[in-house]
Protein backbone atom coordinates (compact mmCIF):
# COMPACT_ATOMS: atom_id res chain seq x y z
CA UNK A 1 9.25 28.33 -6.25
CA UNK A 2 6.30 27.16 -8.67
CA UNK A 3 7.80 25.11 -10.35
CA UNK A 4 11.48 24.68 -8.85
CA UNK A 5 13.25 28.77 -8.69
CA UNK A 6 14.17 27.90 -5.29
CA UNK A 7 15.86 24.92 -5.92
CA UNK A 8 16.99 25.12 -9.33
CA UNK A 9 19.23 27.74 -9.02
CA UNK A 10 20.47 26.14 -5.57
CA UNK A 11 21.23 22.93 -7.29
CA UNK A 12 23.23 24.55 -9.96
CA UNK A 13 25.04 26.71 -7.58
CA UNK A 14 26.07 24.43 -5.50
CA UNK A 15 23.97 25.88 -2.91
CA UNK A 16 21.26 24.28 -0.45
CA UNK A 17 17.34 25.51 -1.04
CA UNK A 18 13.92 24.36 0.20
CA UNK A 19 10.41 24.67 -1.20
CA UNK A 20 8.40 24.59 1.40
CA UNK A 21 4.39 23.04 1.55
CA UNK A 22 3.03 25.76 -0.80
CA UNK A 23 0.53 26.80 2.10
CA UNK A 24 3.23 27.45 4.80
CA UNK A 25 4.30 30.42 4.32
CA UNK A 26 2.20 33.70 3.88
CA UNK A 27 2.57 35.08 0.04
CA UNK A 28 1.47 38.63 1.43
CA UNK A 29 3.46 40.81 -0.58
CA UNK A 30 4.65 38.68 -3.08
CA UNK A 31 4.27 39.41 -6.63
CA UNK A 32 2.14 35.69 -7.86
CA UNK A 33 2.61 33.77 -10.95
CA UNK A 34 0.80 30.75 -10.29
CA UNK A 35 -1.93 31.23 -7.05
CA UNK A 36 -2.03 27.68 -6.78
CA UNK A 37 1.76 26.02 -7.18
CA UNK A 38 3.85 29.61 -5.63
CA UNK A 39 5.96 28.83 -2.33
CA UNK A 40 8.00 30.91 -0.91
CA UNK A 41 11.27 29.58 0.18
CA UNK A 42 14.87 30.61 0.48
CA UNK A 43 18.66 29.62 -0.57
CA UNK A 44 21.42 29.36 1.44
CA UNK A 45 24.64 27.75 2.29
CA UNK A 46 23.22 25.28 4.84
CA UNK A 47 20.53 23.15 5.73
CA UNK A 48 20.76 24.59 9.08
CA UNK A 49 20.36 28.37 7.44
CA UNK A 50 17.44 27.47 5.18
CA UNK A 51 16.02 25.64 8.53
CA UNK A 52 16.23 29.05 10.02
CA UNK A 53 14.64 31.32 7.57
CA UNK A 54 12.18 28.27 6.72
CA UNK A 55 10.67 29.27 10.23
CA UNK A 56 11.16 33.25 10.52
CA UNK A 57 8.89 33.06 7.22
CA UNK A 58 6.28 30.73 8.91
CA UNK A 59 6.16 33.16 11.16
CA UNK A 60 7.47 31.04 13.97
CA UNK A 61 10.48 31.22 16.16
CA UNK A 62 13.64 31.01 14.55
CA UNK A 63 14.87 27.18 15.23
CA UNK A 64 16.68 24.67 13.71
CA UNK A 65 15.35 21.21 14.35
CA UNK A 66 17.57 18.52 15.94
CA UNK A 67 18.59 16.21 13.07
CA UNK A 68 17.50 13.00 12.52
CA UNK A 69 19.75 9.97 12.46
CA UNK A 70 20.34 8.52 9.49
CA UNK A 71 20.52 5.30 10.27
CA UNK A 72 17.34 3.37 9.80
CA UNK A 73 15.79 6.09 8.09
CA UNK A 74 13.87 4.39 5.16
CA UNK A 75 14.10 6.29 1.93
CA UNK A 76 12.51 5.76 -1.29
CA UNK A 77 14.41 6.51 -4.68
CA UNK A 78 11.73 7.06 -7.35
CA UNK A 79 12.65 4.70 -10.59
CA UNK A 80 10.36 6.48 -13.02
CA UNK A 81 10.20 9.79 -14.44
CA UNK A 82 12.59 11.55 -12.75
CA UNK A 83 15.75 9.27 -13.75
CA UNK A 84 15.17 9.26 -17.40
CA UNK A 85 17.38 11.50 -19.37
CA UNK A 86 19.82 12.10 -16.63
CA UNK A 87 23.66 13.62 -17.69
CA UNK A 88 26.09 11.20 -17.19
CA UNK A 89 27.47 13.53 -14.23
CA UNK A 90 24.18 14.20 -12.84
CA UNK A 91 23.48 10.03 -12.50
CA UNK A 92 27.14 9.06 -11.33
CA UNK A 93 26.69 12.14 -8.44
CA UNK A 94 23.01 10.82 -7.73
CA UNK A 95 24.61 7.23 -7.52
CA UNK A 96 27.21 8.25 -5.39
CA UNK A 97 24.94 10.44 -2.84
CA UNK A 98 22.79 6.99 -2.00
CA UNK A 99 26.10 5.31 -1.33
CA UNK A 100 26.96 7.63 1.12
CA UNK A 101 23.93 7.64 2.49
CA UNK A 102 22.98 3.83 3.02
CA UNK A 103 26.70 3.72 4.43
CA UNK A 104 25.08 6.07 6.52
CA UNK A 105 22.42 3.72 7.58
CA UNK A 106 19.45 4.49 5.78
CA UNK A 107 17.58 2.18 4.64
CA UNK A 108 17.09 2.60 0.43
CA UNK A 109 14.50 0.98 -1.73
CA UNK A 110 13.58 1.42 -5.28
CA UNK A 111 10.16 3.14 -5.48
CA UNK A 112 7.62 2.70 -8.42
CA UNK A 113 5.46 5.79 -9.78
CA UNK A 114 4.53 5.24 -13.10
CA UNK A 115 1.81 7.62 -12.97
CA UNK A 116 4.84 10.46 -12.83
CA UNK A 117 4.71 9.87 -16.79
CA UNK A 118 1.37 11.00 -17.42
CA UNK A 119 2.27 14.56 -16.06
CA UNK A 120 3.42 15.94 -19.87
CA UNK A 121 -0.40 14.64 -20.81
CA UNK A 122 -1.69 16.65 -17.65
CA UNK A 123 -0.50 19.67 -18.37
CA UNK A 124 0.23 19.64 -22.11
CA UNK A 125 -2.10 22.72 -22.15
CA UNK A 126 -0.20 24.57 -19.75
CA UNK A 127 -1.28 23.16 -16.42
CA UNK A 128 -2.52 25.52 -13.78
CA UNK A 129 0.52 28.24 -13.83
CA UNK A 130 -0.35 29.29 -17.51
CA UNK A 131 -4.27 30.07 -16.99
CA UNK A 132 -3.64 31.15 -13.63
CA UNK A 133 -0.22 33.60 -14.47
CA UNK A 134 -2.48 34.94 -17.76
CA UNK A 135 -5.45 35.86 -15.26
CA UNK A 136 -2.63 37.69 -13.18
CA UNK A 137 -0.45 38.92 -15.98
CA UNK A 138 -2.79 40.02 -18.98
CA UNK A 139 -3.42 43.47 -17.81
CA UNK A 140 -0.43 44.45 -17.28
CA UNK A 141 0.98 42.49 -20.68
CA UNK A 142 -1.35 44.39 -22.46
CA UNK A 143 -0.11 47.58 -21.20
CA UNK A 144 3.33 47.26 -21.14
CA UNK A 145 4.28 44.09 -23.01
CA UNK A 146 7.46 45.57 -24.37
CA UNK A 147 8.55 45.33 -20.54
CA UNK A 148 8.43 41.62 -21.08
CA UNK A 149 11.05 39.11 -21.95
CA UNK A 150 9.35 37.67 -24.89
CA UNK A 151 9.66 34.17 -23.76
CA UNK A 152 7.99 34.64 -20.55
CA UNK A 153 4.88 36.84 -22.32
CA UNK A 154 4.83 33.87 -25.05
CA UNK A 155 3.98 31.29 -22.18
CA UNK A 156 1.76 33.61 -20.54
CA UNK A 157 -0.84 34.24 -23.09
CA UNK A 158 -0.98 30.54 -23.80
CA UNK A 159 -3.02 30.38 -20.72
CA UNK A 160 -5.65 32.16 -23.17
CA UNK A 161 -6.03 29.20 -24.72
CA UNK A 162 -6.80 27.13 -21.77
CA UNK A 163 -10.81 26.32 -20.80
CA UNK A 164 -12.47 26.12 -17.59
CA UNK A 165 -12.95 22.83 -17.94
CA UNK A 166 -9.52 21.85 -19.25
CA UNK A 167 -8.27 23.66 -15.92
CA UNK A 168 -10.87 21.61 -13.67
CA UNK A 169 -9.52 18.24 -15.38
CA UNK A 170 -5.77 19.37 -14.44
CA UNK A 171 -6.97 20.21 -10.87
CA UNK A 172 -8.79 16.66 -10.51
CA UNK A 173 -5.89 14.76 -12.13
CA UNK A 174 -3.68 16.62 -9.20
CA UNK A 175 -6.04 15.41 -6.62
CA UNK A 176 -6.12 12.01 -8.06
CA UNK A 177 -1.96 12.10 -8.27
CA UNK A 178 -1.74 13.42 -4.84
CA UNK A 179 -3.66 10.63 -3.13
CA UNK A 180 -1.74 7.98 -5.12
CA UNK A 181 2.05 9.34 -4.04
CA UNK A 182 0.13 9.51 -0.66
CA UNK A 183 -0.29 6.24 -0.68
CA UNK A 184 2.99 5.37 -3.14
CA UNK A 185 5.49 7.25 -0.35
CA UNK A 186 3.69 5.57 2.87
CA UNK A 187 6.01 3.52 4.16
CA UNK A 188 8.97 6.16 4.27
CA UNK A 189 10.47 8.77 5.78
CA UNK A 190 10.99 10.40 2.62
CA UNK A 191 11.74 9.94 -1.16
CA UNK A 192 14.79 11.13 -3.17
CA UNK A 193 15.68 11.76 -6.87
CA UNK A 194 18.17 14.59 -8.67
CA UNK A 195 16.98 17.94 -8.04
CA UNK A 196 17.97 18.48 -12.27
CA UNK A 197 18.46 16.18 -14.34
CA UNK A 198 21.83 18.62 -15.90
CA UNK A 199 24.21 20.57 -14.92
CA UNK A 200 23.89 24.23 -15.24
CA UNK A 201 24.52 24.82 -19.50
CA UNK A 202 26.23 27.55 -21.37
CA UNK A 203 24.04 29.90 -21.59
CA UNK A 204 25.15 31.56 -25.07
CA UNK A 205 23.92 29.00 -27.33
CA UNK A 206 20.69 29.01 -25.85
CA UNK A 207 20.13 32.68 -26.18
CA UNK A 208 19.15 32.78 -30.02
CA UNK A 209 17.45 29.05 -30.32
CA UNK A 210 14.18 28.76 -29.18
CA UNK A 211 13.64 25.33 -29.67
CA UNK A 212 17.10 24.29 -27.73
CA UNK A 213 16.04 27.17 -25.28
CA UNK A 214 12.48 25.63 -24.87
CA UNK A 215 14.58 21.94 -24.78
CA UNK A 216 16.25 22.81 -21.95
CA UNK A 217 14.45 24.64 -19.66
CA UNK A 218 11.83 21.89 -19.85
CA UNK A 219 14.61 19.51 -18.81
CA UNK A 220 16.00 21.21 -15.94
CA UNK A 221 11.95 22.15 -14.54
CA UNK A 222 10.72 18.38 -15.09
CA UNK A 223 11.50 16.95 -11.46
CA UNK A 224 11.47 19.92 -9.22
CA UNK A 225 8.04 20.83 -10.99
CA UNK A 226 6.48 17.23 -9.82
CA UNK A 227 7.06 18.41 -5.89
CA UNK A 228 4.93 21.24 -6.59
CA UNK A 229 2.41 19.15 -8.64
CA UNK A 230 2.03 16.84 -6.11
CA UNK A 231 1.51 19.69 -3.09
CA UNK A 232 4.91 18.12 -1.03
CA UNK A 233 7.75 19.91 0.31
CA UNK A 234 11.48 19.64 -0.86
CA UNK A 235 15.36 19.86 0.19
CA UNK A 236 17.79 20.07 -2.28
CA UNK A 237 21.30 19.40 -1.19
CA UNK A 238 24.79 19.54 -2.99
CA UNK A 239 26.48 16.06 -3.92
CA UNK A 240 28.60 16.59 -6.17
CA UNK A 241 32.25 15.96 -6.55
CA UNK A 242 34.77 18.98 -6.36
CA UNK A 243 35.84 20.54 -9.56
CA UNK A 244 32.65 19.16 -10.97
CA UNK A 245 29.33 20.99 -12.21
CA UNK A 246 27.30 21.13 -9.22
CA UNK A 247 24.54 18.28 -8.54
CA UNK A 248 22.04 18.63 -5.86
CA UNK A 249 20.35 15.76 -4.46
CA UNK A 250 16.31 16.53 -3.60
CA UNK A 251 14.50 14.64 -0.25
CA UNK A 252 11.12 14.99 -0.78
CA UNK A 253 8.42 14.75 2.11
CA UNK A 254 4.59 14.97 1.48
CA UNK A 255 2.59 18.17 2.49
CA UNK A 256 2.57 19.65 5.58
CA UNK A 257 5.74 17.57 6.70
CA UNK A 258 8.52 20.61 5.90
CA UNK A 259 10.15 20.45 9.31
CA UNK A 260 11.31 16.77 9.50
CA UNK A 261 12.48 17.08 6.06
CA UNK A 262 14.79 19.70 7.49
CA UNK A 263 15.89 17.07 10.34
CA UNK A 264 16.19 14.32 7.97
CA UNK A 265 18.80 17.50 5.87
CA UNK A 266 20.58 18.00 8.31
CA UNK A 267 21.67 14.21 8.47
CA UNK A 268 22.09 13.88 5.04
CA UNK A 269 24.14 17.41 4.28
CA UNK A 270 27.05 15.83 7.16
CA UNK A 271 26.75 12.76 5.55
CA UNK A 272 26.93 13.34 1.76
CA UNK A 273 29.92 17.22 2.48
CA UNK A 274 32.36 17.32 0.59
CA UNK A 275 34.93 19.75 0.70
CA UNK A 276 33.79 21.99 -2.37
């Protein structure tokens, strides 16, 4: 998960998945894109199962933490960024999930992070994956580039383009945005938003438009991606309706907090099930 392939594909399966704090869990063996924004984290059918694997990959003994009540858990729901642009089915699930959940007894409260919007600015050169996969990648695009889908080798050598210093500003402008959601996400337990802002889309008309293609898979990485910008670990959870696209619902916790977002999960998956 670098920028959300844990919980992407979880969300629009219907299925649970966690990205863990990117430093948690050991990368030996694993094949890196980005050395920086990679975690390694699974998907599963449960809070409870992704608890379990969460800590046989930390290397740890395999547990699953005791939930957390619900009730007075205080939970901020992020206003800017990550709500824009939402499908109408992807807001009224969203919308739904917090009213189960304050029913619940959590405690919700509208959050304010306007700095979320300069992120397109940040990394309108590529960010860190693109420099960082081209380092890893080049070699082996030169060699066997017909091996590549051309999409993926496209983004790839755009990290090319990218200067040392244009990679040091990203880098500082992470720091800088780290510290302020630090500081933003204080005074809660956790914060929550829509794991994508769609549901999953036919995939036929995007195989032969680039531009739609490039539309959309920008729109489904944008909020998953700003976990892994901002070095915090994440839950996604299904709350959607049956017989409708699957929605998943993301708790977010800081860095190096991974296992009471996994408590606070476990609460929230009884409390938002529905029979799918």
């Amino acid at each position: 998960d670098t920028g959300g392939s844990v919980r992407i594909p979880a969300a629009l399966c219907g299925l649970t998945g966690f990205k863990p704090t990117a430093r948690r869990i050991p990368k030996d063996g694993c094949f890196p894109l980005s050395t920086t924004l990679d975690s390694i984290g699974p998907i599963a059918h449960s809070v409870a199962c992704c608890a379990l694997i969460d800590s046989v990959l930390a290397g740890q003994e395999p547990q699953v933490p005791t939930a957390l009540p619900l009730a007075g858990l205080r939970l901020g729901v992020i206003q800017d960024y990550v709500l824009a642009g939402l499908d109408a089915g992807v807001a009224q699930a969203f919308e739904q999930a917090l009213i189960r959940l304050s029913r619940a007894g959590a405690r919700l409260s509208d959050v304010r992070f306007a700095a979320l919007g300069r992120l397109p600015h940040i990394n309108r050169h590529g960010g860190m994956v693109m420099p960082e996969a081209y380092a890893i990648h080049r070699t082996l695009i030169a060699a066997r580039r017909a091996g590549y889908d051309p999409r993926v080798a496209s983004r790839v050598l755009r990290g090319a383009e990218v200067s040392a210093a244009d990679y040091i500003d990203v880098q500082n402008e992470r720091a800088a945005m780290i510290a302020e959601s630090a500081r933003i996400t204080a005074p809660f337990d956790a914060w929550l938003m829509p794991t994508v802002v769609m549901v999953a889309p036919p995939i036929a008309p995007l195989e032969n438009d680039d531009l739609l293609y490039n539309q959309t898979d920008y729109a489904i990485l944008r909020n998953p991606s700003v976990v892994n910008f901002l070095d915090g670990c994440a839950l996604t959870i299904p709350c959607h309706e049956p017989g409708s696209g699957p929605v998943g619902l993301s708790v977010v916790g800081q860095g190096g907090c991974d296992r009471r977002v996994l408590a606070m999960g476990l609460a929230m998956e009884s409390a938002l099930r529905v029979s799918h």
